[in-house]
C-alpha atoms as a PDB file:
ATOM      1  CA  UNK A   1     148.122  16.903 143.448  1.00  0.00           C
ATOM      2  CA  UNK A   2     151.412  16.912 142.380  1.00  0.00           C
ATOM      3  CA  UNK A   3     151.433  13.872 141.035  1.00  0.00           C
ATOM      4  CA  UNK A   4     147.901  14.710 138.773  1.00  0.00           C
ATOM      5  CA  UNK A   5     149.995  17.771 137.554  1.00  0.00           C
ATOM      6  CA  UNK A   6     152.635  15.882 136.357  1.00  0.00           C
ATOM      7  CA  UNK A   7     150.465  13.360 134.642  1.00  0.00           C
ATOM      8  CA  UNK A   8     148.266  15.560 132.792  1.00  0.00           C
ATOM      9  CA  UNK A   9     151.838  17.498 131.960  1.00  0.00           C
ATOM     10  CA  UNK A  10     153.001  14.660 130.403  1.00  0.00           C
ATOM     11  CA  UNK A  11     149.899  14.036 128.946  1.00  0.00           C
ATOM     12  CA  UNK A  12     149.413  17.078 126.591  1.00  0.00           C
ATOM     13  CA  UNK A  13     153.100  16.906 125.639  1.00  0.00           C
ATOM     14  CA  UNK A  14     152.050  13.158 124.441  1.00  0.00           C
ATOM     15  CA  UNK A  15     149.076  14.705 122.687  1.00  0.00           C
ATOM     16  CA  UNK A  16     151.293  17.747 121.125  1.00  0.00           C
ATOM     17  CA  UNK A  17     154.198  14.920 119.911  1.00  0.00           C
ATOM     18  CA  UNK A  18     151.648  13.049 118.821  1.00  0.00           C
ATOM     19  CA  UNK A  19     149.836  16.368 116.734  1.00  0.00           C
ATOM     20  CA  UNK A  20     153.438  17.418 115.418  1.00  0.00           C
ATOM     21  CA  UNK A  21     154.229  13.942 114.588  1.00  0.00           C
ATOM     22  CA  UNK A  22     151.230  13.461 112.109  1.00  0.00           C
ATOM     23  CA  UNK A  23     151.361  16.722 110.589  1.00  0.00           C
ATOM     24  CA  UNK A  24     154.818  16.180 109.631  1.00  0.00           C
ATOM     25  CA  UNK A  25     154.051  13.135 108.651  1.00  0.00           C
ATOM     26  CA  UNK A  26     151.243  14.959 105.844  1.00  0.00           C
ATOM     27  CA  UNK A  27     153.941  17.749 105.422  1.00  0.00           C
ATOM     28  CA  UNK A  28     155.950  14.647 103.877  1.00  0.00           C
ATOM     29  CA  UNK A  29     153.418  12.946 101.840  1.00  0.00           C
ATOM     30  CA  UNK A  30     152.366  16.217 100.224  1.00  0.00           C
ATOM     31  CA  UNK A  31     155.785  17.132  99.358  1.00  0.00           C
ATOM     32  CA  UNK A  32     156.590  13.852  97.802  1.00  0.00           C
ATOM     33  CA  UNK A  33     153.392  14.164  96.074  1.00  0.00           C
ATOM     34  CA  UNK A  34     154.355  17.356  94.879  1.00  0.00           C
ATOM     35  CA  UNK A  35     157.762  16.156  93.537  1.00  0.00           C
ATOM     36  CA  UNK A  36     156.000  13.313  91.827  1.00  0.00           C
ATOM     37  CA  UNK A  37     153.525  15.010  89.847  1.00  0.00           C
ATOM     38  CA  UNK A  38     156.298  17.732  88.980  1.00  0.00           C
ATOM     39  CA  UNK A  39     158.055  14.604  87.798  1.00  0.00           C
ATOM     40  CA  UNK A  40     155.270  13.467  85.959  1.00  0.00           C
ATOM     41  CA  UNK A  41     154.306  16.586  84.328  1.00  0.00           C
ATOM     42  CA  UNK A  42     158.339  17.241  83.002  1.00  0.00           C
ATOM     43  CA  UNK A  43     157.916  13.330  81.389  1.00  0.00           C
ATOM     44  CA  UNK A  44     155.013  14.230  79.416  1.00  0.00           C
ATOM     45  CA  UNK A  45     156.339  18.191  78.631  1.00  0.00           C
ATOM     46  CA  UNK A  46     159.538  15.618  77.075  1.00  0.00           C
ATOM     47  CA  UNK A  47     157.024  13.418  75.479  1.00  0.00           C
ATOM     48  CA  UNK A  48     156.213  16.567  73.870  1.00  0.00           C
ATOM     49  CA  UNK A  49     159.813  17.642  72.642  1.00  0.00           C
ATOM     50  CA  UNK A  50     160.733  14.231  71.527  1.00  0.00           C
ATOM     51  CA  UNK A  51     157.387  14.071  69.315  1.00  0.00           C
ATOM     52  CA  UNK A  52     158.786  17.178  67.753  1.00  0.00           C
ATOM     53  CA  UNK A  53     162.251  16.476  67.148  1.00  0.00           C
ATOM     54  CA  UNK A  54     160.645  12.774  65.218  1.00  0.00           C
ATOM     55  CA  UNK A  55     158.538  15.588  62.949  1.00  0.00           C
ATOM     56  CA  UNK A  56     161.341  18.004  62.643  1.00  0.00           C
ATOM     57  CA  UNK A  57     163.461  15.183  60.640  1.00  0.00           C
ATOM     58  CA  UNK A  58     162.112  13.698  57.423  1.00  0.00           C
ATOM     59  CA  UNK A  59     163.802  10.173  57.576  1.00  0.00           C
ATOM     60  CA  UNK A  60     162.212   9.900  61.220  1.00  0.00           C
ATOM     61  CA  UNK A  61     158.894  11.079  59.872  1.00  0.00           C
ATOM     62  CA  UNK A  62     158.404   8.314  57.648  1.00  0.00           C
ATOM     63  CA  UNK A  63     158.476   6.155  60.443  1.00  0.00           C
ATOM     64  CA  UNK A  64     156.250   7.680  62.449  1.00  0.00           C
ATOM     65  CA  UNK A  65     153.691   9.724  60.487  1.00  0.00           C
ATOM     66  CA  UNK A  66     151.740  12.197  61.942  1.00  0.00           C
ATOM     67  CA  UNK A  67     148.524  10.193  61.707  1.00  0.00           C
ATOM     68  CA  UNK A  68     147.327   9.988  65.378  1.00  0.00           C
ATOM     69  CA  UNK A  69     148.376   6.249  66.163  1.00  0.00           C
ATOM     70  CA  UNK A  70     149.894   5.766  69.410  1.00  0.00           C
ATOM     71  CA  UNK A  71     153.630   5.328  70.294  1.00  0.00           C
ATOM     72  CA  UNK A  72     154.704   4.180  73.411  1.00  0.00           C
ATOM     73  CA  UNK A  73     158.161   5.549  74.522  1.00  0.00           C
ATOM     74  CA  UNK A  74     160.116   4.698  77.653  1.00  0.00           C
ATOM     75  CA  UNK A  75     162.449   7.361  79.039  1.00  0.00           C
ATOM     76  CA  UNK A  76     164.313   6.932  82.363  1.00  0.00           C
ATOM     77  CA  UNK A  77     161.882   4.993  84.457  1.00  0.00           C
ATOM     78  CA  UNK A  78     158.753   6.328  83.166  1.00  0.00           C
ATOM     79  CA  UNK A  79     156.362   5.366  80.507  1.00  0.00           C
ATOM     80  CA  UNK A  80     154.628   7.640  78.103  1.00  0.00           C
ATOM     81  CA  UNK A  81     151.866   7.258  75.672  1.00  0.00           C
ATOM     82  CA  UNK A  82     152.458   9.812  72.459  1.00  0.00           C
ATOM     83  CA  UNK A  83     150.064  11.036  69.603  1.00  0.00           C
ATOM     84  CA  UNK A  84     150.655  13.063  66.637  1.00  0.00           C
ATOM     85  CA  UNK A  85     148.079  14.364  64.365  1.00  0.00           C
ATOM     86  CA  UNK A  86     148.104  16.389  61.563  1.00  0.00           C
ATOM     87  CA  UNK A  87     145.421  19.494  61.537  1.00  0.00           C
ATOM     88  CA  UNK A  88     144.451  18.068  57.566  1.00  0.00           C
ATOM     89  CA  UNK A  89     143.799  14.388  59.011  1.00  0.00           C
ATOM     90  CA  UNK A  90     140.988  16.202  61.531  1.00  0.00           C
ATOM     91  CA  UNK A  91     137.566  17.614  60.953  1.00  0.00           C
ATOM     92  CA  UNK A  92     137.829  21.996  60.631  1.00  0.00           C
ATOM     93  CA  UNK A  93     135.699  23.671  62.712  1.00  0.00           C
ATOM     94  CA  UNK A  94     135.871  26.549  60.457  1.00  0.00           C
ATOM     95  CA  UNK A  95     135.505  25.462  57.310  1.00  0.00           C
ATOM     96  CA  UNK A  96     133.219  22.109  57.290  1.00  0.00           C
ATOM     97  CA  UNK A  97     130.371  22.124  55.467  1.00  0.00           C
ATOM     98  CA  UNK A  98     127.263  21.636  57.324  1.00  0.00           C
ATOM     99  CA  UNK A  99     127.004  17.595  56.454  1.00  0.00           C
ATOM    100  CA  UNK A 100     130.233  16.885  58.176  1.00  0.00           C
ATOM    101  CA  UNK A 101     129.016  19.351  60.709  1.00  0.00           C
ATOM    102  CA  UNK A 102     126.828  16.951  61.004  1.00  0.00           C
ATOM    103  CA  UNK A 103     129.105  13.963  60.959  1.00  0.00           C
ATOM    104  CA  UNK A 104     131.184  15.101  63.772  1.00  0.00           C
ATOM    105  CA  UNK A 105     128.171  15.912  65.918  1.00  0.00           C
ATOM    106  CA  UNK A 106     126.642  12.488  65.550  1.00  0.00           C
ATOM    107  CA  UNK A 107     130.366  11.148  66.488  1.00  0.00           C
ATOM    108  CA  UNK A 108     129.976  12.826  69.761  1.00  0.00           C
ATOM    109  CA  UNK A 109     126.634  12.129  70.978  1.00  0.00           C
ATOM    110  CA  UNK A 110     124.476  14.603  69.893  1.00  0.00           C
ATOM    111  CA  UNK A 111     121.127  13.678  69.633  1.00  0.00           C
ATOM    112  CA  UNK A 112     119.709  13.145  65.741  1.00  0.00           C
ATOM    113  CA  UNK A 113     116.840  15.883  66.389  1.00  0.00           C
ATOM    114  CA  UNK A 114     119.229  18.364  67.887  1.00  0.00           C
ATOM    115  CA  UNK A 115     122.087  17.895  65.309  1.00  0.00           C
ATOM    116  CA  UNK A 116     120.899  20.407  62.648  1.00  0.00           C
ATOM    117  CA  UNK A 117     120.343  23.233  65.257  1.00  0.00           C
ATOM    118  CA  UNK A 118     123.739  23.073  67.098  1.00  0.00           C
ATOM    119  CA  UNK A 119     125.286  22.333  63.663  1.00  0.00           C
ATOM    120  CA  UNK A 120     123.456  26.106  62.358  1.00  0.00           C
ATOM    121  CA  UNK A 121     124.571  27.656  65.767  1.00  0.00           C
ATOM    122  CA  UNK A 122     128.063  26.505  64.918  1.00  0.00           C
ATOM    123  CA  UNK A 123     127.820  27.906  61.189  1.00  0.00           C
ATOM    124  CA  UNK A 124     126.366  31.118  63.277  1.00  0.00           C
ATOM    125  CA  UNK A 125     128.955  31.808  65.658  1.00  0.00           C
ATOM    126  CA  UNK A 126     132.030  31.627  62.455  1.00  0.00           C
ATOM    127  CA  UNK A 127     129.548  33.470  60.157  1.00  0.00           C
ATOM    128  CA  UNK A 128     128.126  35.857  62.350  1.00  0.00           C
ATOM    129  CA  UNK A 129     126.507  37.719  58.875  1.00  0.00           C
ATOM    130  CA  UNK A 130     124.637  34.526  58.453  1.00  0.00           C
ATOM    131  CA  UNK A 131     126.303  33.842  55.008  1.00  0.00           C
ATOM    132  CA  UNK A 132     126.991  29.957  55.631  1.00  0.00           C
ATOM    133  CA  UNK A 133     124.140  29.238  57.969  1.00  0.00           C
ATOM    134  CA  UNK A 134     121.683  26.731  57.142  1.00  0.00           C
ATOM    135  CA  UNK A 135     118.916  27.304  53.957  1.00  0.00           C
ATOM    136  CA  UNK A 136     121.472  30.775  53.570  1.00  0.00           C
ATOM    137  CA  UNK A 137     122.616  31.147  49.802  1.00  0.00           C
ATOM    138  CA  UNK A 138     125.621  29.708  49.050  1.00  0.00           C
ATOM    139  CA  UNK A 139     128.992  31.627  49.398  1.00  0.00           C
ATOM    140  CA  UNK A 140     130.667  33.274  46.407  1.00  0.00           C
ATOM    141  CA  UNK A 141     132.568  30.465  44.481  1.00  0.00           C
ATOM    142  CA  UNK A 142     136.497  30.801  44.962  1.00  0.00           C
ATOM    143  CA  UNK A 143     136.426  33.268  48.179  1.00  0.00           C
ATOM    144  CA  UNK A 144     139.090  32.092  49.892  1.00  0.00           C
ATOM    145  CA  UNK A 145     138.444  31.138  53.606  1.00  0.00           C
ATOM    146  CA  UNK A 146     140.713  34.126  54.441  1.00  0.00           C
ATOM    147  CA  UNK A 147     137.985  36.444  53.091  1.00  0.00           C
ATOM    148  CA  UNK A 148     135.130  35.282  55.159  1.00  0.00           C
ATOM    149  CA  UNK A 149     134.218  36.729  58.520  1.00  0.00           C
ATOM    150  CA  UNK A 150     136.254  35.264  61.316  1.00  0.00           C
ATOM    151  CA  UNK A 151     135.700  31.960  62.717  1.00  0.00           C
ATOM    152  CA  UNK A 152     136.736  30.044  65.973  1.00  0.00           C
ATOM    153  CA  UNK A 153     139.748  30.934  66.768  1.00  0.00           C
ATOM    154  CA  UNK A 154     140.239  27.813  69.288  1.00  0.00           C
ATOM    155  CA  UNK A 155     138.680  24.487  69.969  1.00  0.00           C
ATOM    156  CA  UNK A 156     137.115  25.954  73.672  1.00  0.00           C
ATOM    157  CA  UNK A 157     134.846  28.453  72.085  1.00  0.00           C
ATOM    158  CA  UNK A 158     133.275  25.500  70.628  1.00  0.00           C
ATOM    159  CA  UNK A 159     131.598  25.517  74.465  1.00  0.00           C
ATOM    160  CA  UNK A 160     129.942  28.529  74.055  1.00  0.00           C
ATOM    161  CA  UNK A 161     127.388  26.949  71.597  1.00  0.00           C
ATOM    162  CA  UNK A 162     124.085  25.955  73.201  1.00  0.00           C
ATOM    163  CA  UNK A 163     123.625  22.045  73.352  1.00  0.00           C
ATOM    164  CA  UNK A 164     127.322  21.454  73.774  1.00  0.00           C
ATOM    165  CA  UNK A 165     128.144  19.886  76.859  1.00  0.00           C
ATOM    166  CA  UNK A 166     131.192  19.146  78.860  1.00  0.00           C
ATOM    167  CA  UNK A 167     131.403  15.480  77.706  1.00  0.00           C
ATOM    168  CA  UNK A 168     130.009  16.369  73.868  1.00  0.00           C
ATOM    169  CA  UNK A 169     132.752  19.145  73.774  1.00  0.00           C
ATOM    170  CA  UNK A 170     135.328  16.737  75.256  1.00  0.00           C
ATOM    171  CA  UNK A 171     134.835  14.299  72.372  1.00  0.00           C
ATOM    172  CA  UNK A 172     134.443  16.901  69.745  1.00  0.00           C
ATOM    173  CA  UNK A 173     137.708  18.334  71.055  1.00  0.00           C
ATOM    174  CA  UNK A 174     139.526  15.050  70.188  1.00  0.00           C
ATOM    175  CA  UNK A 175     138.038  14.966  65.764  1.00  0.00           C
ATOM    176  CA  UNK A 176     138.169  18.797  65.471  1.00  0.00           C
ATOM    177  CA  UNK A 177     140.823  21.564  64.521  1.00  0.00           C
ATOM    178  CA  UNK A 178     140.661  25.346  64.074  1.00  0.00           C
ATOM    179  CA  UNK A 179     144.087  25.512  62.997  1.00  0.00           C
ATOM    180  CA  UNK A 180     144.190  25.246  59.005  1.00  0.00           C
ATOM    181  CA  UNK A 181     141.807  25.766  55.704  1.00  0.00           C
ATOM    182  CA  UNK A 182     141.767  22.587  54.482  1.00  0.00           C
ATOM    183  CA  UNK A 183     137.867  21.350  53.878  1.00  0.00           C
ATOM    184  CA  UNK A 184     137.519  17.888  53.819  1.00  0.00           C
ATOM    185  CA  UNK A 185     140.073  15.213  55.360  1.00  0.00           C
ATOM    186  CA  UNK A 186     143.452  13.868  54.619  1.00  0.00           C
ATOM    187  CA  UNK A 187     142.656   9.992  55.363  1.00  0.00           C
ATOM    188  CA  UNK A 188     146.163   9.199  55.078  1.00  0.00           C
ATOM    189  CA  UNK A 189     147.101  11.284  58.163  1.00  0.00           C
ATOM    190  CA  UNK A 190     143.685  10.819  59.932  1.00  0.00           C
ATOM    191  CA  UNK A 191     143.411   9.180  63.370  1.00  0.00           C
ATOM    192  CA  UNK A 192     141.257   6.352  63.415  1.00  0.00           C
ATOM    193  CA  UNK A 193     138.692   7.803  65.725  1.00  0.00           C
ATOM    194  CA  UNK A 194     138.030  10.834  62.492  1.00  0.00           C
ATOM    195  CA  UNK A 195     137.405   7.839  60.036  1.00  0.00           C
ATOM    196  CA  UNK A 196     134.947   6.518  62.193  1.00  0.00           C
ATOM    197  CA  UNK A 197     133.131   9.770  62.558  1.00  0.00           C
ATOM    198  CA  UNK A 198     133.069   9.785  59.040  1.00  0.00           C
ATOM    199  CA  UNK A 199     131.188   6.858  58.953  1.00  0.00           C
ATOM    200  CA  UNK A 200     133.780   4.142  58.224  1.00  0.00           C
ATOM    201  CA  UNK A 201     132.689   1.001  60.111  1.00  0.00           C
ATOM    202  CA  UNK A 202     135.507   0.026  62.721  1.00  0.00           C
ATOM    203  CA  UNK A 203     136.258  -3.031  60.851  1.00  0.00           C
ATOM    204  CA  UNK A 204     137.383  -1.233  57.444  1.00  0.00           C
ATOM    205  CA  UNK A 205     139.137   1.375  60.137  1.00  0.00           C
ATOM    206  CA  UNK A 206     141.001  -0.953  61.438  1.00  0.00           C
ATOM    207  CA  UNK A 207     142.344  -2.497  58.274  1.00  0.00           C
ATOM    208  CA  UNK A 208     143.206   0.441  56.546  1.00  0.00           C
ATOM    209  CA  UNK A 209     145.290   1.712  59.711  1.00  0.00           C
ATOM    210  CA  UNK A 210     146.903  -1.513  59.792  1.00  0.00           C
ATOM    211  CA  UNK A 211     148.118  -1.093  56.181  1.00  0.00           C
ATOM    212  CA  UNK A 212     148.851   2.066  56.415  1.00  0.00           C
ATOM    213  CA  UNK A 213     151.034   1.358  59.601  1.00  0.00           C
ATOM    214  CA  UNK A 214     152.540  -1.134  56.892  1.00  0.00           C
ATOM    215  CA  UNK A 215     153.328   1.468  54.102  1.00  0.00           C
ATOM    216  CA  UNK A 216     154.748   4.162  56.537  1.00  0.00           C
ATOM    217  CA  UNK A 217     157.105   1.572  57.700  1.00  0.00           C
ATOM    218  CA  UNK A 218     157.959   0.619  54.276  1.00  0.00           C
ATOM    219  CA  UNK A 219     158.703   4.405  53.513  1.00  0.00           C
ATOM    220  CA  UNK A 220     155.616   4.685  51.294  1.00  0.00           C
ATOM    221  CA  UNK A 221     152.792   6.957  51.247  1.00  0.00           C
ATOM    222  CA  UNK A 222     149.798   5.464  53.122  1.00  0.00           C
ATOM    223  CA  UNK A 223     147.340   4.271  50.732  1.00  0.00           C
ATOM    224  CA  UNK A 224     143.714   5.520  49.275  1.00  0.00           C
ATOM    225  CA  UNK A 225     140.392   5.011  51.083  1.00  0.00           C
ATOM    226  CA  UNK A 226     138.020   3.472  48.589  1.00  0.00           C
ATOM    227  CA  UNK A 227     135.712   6.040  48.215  1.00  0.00           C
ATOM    228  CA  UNK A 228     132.908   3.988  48.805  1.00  0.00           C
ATOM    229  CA  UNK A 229     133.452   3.786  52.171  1.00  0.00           C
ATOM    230  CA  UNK A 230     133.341   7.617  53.110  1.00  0.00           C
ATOM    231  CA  UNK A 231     133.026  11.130  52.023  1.00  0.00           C
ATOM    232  CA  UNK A 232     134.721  14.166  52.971  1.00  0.00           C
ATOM    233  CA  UNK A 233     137.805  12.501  52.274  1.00  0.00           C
ATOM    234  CA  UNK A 234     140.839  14.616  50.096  1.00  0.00           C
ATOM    235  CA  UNK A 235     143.665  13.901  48.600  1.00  0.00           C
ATOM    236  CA  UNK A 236     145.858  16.902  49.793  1.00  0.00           C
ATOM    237  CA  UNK A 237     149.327  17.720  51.365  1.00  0.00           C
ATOM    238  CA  UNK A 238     150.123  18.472  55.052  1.00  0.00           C
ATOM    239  CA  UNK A 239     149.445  21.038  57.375  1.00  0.00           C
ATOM    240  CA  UNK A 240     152.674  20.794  59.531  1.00  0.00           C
ATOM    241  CA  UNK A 241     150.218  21.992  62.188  1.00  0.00           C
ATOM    242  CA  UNK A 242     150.467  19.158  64.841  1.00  0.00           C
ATOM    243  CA  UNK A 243     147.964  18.370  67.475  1.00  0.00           C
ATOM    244  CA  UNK A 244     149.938  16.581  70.166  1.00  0.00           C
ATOM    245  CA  UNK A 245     148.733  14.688  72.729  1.00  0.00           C
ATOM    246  CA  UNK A 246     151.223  12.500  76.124  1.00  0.00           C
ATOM    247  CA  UNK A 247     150.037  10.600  79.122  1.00  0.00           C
ATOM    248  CA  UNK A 248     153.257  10.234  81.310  1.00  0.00           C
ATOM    249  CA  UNK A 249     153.262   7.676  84.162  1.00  0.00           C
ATOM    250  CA  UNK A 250     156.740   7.652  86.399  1.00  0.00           C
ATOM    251  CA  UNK A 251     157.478   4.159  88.293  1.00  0.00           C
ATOM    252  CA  UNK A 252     155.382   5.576  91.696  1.00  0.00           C
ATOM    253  CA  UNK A 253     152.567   5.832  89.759  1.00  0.00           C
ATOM    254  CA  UNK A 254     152.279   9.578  89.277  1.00  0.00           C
ATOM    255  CA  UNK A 255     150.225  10.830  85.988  1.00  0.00           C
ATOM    256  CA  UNK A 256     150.125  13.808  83.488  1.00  0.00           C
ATOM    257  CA  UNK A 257     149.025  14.498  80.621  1.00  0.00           C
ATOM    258  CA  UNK A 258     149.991  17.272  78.083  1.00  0.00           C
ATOM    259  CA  UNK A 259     147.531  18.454  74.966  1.00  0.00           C
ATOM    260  CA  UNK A 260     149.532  20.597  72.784  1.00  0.00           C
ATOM    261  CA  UNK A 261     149.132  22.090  69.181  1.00  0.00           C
ATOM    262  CA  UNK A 262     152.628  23.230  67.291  1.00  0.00           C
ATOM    263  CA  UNK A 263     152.381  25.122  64.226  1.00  0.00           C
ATOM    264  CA  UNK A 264     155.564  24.174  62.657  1.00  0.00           C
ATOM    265  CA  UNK A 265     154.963  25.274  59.178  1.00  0.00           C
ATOM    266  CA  UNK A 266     157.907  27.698  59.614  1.00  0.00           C
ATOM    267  CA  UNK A 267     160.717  25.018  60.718  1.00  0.00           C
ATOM    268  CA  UNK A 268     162.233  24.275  58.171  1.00  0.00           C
ATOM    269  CA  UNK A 269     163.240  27.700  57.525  1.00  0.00           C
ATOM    270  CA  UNK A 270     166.832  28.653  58.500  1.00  0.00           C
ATOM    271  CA  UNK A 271     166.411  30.207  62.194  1.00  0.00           C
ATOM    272  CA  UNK A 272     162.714  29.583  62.536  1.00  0.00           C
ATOM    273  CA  UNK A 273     161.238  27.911  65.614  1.00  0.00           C
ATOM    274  CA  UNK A 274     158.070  26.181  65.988  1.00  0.00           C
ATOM    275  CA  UNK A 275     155.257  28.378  67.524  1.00  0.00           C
ATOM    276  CA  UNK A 276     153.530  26.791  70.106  1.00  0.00           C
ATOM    277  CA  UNK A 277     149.298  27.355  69.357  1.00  0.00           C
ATOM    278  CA  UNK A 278     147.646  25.745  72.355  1.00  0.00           C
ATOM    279  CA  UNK A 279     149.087  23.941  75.570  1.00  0.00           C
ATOM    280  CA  UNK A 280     146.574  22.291  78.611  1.00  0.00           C
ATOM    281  CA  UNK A 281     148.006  20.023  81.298  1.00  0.00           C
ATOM    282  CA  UNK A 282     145.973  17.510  82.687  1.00  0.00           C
ATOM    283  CA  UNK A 283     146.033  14.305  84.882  1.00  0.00           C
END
C-alpha cells in the first residue's frame, strides 16, 4: 500500500510539473507575442512620423509627392509599406455632386439599380433640409460649402447609410475624404485607385502614374489628364490635409498597420504643430 501511495504521489506531481510546465510555456509565447506586435505597431506609428517629416520639407516633397503611390522604407530590421495622399487627390464625401456620387459607388460594388438611392441617402444625411438631394432645386450659386448644413464629419458615418456594407464601406473608405471643400479631383495628387473610379481604364492609369512618377522625380509638376479620359478632374492647389496609410512587418513576422489623417495646413507657421484628424490601428 505503501508502495501505491508513493506511486500515485509521484504521479500527480508528474501531472502538476507537467500542467506548470505548459502553461509557462503559453505564459512565454503570449508575452513574446505581445512584445512583437508592440514592436510592430511602434514601426508603423514611425512609418507615420517619417511620412511627415518627407511632407514637412519642400525639397523632400518633390520627391515624394503626396499622391498615394507606395514607398517602401526599411528601418532597423523591419519593413514598412507607406502612402501619402492628399485630401484634393480623393473623392469629398461632402461636397460631390451626385454623378461622382455615383462614380465612387460603382467603384465599390454597389449594385447599378441601388446606386441612385444610396447616392440620395448620402446627399440626405449631409443635407438633412433636403436642399442637395436628388430632383431637389439646385443650391444658391456661390454659397460657400461653409454655409450649407453640416455634412459628415468622418469617413465611419458613411456606415450609417442603408445599403452600405462592411466591405462597400471598406473600399469607399480607401477613394473618399471628409476633410476639405474642394469639389472635383486634383489628378496630379490622386492615387491611382481614384482615377480608376473615375472611370480611367487601368491602362491610361498606369501610364499617367508612371509619368508622373517621372516628373516628380525631375522636380516638375505632374502633368495634365487629357480630359477625354475623365471628368471631375480640377486643376487646383493642395490641401496639406494628408491621409496616411503603413503596413509594418518586423523580421519575426509580426504586422500592423496604421490609417492616419494629419491636417497640416498650419505647419508651416512658426510654432504650429500638425493636428492629428483621425488615427485606427489595424493588423
Amino acid at each position: 500500500m505503501a508502495l501505491v501511495i508513493v506511486l500515485w504521489i509521484t504521479a500527480l506531481l508528474a501531472v502538476m510539473a507537467g500542467g506548470f510546465a505548459y502553461s509557462m510555456r503559453i505564459e512565454t509565447r503570449l508575452a513574446v507575442s505581445a512584445v512583437e506586435r508592440a514592436q510592430a505597431q511602434e514601426l508603423a506609428e514611425a512609418g507615420v512620423a517619417y511620412a511627415l517629416v518627407w511632407q514637412l520639407d519642400p525639397e523632400a516633397r518633390k520627391q515624394w509627392p503626396p499622391n498615394g503611390d507606395e514607398h517602401a522604407w526599411s528601418f532597423g530590421a523591419g519593413q514598412l509599406r507607406i502612402q501619402v495622399a492628399d485630401a484634393s487627390g480623393l473623392i469629398n464625401l461632402n461636397t460631390a455632386e451626385v454623378e461622382l456620387l455615383k462614380k465612387l459607388l460603382a467603384a465599390a460594388g454597389v449594385a447599378d439599380g441601388d446606386q441612385e438611392q444610396v447616392a440620395d441617402a448620402i446627399l440626405e444625411q449631409r443635407n438633412p433640409d433636403g436642399s442637395q438631394r436628388l430632383g431637389a432645386k439646385p443650391p444658391v450659386a456661390g454659397l460657400s460649402p461653409r454655409l450649407r448644413p453640416a455634412g459628415f464629419e468622418s469617413i465611419e458615418a458613411l456606415q450609417q447609410i442603408p445599403g452600405i456594407t462592411p466591405a462597400i464601406y471598406a473600399r469607399i473608405a480607401r477613394l473618399a475624404t471628409v476633410f476639405s471643400e474642394h469639389r472635383d479631383v486634383n489628378a496630379g495628387l490622386a492615387p491611382a485607385r481614384v482615377l480608376v473610379a473615375l472611370g480611367m481604364d487601368e491602362q491610361a492609369v498606369a501610364g499617367y502614374v508612371e509619368s508622373r512618377a517621372r516628373a516628380a522625380a525631375d522636380g516638375l509638376p505632374p502633368p495634365p489628364v487629357a480630359l477625354n479620359q475623365t471628368q471631375f478632374i480640377a486643376s487646383m492647389g493642395e490641401a496639406n490635409v494628408y491621409h496616411v496609410s503603413v503596413a509594418a512587418e518586423t523580421a519575426t513576422g509580426a504586422t500592423a498597420r496604421v490609417e492616419a489623417v494629419i491636417d497640416g495646413r498650419q505647419m508651416n507657421l512658426s510654432g504650429k504643430l500638425p493636428r492629428w484628424l483621425t488615427w485606427r490601428d489595424g493588423r
